[in-house]
N, C-alpha and C. Protein backbone atom coordinates (compact mmCIF):
# COMPACT_ATOMS: atom_id res chain seq x y z
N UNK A 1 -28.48 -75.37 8.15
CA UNK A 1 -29.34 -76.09 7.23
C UNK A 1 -30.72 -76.26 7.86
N UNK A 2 -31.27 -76.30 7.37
CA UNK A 2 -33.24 -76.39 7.80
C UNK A 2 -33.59 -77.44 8.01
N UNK A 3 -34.29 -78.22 8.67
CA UNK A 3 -34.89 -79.19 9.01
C UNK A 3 -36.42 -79.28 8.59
N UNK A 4 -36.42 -80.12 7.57
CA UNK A 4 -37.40 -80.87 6.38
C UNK A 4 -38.16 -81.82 6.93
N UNK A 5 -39.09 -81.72 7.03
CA UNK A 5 -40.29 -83.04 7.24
C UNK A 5 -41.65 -83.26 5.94
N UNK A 6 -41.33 -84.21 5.13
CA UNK A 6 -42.40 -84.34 4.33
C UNK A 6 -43.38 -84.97 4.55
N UNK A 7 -44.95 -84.85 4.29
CA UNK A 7 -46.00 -85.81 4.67
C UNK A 7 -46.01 -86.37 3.12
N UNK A 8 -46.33 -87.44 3.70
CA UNK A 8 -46.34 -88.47 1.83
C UNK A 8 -47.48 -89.14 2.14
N UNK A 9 -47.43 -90.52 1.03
CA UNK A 9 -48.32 -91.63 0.49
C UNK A 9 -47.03 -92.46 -0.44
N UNK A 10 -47.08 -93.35 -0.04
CA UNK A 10 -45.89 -94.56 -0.75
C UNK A 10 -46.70 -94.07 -2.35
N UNK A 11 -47.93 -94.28 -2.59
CA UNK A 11 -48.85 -94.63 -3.44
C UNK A 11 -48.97 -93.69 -4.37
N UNK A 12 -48.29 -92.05 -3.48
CA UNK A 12 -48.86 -90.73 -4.96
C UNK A 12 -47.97 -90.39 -5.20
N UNK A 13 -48.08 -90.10 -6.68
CA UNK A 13 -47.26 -89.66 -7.85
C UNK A 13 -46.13 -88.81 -7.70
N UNK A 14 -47.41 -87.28 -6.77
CA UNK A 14 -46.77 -86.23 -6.89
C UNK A 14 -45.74 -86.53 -5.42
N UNK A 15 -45.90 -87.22 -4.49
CA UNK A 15 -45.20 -87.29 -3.47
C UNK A 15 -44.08 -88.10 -3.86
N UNK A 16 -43.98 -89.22 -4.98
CA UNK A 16 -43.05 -89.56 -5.57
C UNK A 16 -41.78 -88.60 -6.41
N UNK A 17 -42.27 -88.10 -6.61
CA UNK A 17 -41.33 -86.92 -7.54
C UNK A 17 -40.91 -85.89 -6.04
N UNK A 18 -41.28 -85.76 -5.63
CA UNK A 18 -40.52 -84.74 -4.33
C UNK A 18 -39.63 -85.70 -3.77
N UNK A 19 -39.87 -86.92 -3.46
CA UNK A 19 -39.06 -88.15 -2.59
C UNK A 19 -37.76 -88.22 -3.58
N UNK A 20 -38.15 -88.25 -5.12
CA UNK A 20 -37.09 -88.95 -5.89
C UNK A 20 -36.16 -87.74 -6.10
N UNK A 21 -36.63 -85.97 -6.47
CA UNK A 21 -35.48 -84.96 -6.07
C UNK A 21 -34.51 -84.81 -5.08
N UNK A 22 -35.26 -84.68 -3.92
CA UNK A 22 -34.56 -85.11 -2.70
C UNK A 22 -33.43 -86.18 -2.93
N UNK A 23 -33.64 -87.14 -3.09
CA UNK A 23 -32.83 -88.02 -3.43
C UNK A 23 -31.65 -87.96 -4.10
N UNK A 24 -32.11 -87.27 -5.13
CA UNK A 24 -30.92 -86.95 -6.56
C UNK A 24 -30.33 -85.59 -5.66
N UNK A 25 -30.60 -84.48 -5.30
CA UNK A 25 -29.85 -83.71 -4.62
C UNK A 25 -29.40 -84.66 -3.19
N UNK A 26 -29.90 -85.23 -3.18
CA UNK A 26 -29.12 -85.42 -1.70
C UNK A 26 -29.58 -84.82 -0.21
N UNK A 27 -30.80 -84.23 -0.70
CA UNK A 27 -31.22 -83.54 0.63
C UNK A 27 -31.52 -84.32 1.79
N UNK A 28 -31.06 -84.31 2.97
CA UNK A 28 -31.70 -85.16 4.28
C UNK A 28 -32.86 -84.45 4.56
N UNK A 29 -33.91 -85.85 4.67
CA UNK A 29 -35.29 -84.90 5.11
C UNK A 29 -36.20 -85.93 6.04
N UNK A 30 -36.29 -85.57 6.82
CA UNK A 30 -37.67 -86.75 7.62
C UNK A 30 -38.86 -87.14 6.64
N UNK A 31 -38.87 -88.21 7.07
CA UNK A 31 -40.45 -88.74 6.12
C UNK A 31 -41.75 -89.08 7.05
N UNK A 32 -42.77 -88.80 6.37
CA UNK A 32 -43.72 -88.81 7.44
C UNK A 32 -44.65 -89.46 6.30
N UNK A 33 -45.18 -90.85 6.68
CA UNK A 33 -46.34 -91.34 5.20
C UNK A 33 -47.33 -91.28 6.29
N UNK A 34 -48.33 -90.76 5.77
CA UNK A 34 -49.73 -91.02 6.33
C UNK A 34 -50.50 -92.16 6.06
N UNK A 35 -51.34 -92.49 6.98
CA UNK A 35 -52.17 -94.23 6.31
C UNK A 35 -53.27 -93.53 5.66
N UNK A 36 -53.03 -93.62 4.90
CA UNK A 36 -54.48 -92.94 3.76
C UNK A 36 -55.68 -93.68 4.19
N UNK A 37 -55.27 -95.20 4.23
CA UNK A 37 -56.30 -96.01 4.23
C UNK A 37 -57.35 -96.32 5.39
N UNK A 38 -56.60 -95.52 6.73
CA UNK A 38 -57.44 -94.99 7.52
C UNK A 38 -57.83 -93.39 7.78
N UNK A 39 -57.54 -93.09 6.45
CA UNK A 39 -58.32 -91.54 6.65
C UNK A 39 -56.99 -90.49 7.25
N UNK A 40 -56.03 -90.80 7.97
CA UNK A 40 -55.24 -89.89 8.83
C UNK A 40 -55.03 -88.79 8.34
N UNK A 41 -55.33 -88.69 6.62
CA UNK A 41 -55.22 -87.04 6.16
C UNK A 41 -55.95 -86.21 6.37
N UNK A 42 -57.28 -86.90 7.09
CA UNK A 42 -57.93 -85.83 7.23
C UNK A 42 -58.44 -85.70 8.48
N UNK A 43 -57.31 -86.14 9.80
CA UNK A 43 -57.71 -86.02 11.09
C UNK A 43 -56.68 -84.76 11.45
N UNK A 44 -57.07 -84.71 12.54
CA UNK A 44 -56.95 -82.65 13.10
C UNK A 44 -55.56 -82.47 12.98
N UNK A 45 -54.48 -83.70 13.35
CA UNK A 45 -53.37 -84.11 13.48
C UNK A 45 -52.72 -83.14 12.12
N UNK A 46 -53.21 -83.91 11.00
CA UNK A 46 -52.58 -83.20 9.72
C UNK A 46 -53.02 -82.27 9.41
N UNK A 47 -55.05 -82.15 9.17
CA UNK A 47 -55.53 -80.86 9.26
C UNK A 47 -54.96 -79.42 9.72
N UNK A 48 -54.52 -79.75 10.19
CA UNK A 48 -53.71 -78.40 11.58
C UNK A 48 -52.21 -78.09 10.59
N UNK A 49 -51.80 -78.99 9.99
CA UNK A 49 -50.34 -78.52 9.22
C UNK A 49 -50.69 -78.54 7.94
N UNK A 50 -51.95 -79.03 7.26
CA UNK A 50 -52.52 -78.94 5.77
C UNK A 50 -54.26 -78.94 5.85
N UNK A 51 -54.35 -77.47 6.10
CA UNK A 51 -56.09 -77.76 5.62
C UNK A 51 -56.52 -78.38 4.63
N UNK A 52 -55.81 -78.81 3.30
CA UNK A 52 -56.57 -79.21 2.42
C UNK A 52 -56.65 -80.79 2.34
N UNK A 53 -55.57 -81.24 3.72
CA UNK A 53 -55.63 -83.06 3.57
C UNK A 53 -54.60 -83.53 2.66
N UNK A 54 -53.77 -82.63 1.93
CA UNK A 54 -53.46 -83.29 0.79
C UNK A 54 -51.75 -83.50 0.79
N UNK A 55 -51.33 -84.72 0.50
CA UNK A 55 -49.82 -85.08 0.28
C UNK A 55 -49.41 -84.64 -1.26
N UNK A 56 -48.25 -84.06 -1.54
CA UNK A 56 -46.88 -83.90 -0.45
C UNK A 56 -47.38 -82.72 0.28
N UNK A 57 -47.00 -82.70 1.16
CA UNK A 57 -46.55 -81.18 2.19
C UNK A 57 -45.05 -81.80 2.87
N UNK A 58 -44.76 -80.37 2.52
CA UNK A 58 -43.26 -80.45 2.84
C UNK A 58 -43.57 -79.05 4.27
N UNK A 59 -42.74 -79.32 5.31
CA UNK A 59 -42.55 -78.75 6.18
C UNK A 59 -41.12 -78.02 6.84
N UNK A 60 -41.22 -76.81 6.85
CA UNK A 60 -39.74 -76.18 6.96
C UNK A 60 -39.54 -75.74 8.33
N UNK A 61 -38.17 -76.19 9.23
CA UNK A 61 -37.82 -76.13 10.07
C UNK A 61 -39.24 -76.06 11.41
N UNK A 62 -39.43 -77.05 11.68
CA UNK A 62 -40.75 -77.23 12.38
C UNK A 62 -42.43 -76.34 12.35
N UNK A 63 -42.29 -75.78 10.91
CA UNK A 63 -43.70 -74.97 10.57
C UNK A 63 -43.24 -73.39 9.94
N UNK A 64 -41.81 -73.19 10.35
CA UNK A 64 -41.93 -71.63 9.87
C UNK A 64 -42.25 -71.43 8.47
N UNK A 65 -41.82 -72.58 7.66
CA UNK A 65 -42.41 -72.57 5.89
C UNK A 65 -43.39 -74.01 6.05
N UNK A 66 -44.86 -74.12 5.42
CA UNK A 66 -45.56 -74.97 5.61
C UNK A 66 -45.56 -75.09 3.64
N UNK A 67 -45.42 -76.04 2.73
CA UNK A 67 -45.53 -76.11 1.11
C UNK A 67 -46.38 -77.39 0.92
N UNK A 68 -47.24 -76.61 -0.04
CA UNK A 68 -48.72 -78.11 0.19
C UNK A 68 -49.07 -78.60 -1.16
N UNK A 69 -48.37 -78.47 -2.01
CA UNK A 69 -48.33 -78.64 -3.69
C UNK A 69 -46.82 -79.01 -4.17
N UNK A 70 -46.96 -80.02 -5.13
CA UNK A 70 -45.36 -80.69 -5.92
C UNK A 70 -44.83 -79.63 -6.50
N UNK A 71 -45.20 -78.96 -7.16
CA UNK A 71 -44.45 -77.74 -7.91
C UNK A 71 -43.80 -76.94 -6.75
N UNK A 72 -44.56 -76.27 -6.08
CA UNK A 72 -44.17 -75.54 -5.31
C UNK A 72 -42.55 -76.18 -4.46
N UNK A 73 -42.45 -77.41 -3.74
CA UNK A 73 -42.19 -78.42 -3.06
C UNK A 73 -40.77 -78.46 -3.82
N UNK A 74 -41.26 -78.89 -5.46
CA UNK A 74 -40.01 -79.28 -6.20
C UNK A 74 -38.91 -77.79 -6.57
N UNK A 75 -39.77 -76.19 -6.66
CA UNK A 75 -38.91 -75.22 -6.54
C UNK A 75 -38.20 -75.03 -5.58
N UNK A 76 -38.81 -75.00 -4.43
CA UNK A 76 -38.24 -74.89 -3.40
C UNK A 76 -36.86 -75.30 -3.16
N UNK A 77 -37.32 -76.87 -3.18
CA UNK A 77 -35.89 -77.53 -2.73
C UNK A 77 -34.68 -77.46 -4.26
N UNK A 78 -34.84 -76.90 -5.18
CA UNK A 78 -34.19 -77.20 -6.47
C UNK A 78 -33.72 -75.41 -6.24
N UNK A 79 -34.04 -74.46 -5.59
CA UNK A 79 -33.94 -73.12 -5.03
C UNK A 79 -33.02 -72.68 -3.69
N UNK A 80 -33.20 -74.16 -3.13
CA UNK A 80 -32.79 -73.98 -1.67
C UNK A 80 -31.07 -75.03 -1.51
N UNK A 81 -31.22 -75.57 -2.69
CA UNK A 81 -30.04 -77.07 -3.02
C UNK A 81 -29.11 -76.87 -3.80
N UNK A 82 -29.24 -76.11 -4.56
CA UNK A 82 -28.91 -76.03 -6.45
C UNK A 82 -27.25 -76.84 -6.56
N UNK A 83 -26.93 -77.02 -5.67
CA UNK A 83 -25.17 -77.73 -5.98
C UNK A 83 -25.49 -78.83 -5.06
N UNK A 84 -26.42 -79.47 -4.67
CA UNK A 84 -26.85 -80.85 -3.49
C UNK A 84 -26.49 -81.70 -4.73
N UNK A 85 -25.62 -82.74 -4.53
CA UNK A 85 -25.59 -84.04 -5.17
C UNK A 85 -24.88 -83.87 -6.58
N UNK A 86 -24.08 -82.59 -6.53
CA UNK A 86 -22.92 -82.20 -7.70
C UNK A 86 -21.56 -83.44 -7.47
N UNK A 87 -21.25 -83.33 -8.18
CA UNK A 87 -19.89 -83.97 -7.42
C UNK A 87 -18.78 -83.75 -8.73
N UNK A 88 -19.15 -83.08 -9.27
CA UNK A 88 -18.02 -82.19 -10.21
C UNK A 88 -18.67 -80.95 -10.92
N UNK A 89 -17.60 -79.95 -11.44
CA UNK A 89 -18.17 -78.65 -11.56
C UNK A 89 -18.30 -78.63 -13.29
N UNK A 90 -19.87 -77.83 -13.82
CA UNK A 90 -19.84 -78.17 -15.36
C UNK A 90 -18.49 -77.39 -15.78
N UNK A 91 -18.50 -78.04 -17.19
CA UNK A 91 -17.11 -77.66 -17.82
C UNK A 91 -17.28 -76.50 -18.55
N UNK A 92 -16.44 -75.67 -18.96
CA UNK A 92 -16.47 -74.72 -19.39
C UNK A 92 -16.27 -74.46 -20.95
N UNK A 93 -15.77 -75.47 -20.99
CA UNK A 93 -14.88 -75.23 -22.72
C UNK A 93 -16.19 -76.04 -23.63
């Protein structure tokens, strides 16, 4: 299994909807919130794993997949999960 690190904001939308999939599949993932309110999105720290500054970025197994947009973020893991947080199989009849 891959090891997930997301950069967030308690505060954005789109980082909300990646937090709340995760959730509903069940995925284990590190969380990483940045203090917006001192700027940290846009020090070299994050710069260096998101040129554009911008939350969500989701991070795959320590950088080999770097995803810097919700869409992208929400295929991924809905691509990479698809039976995370099943707990019975649809019915057939």
């Amino acid at each position: 299994m891959s090891s997930l690190t997301l950069y967030s904001w308690p505060e954005s939308g789109n980082s909300y909807k990646v937090r709340l999939l995760a959730s509903i599949l069940q995925i284990p993932y590190s969380l990483r919130d940045l203090d917006f309110l001192n700027l940290e999105q846009q020090g070299a720290a994050f710069t260096a794993i998101n040129p554009k500054g911008e939350v969500p970025t989701l991070v795959v197994d320590d950088g080999k997949l770097v995803f810097t947009d919700s869409t992208t973020i929400l295929t991924y893991l809905a691509a990479t999960h698809p039976d995370s947080g099943r707990t019975t199989l649809p019915s057939s009849g």
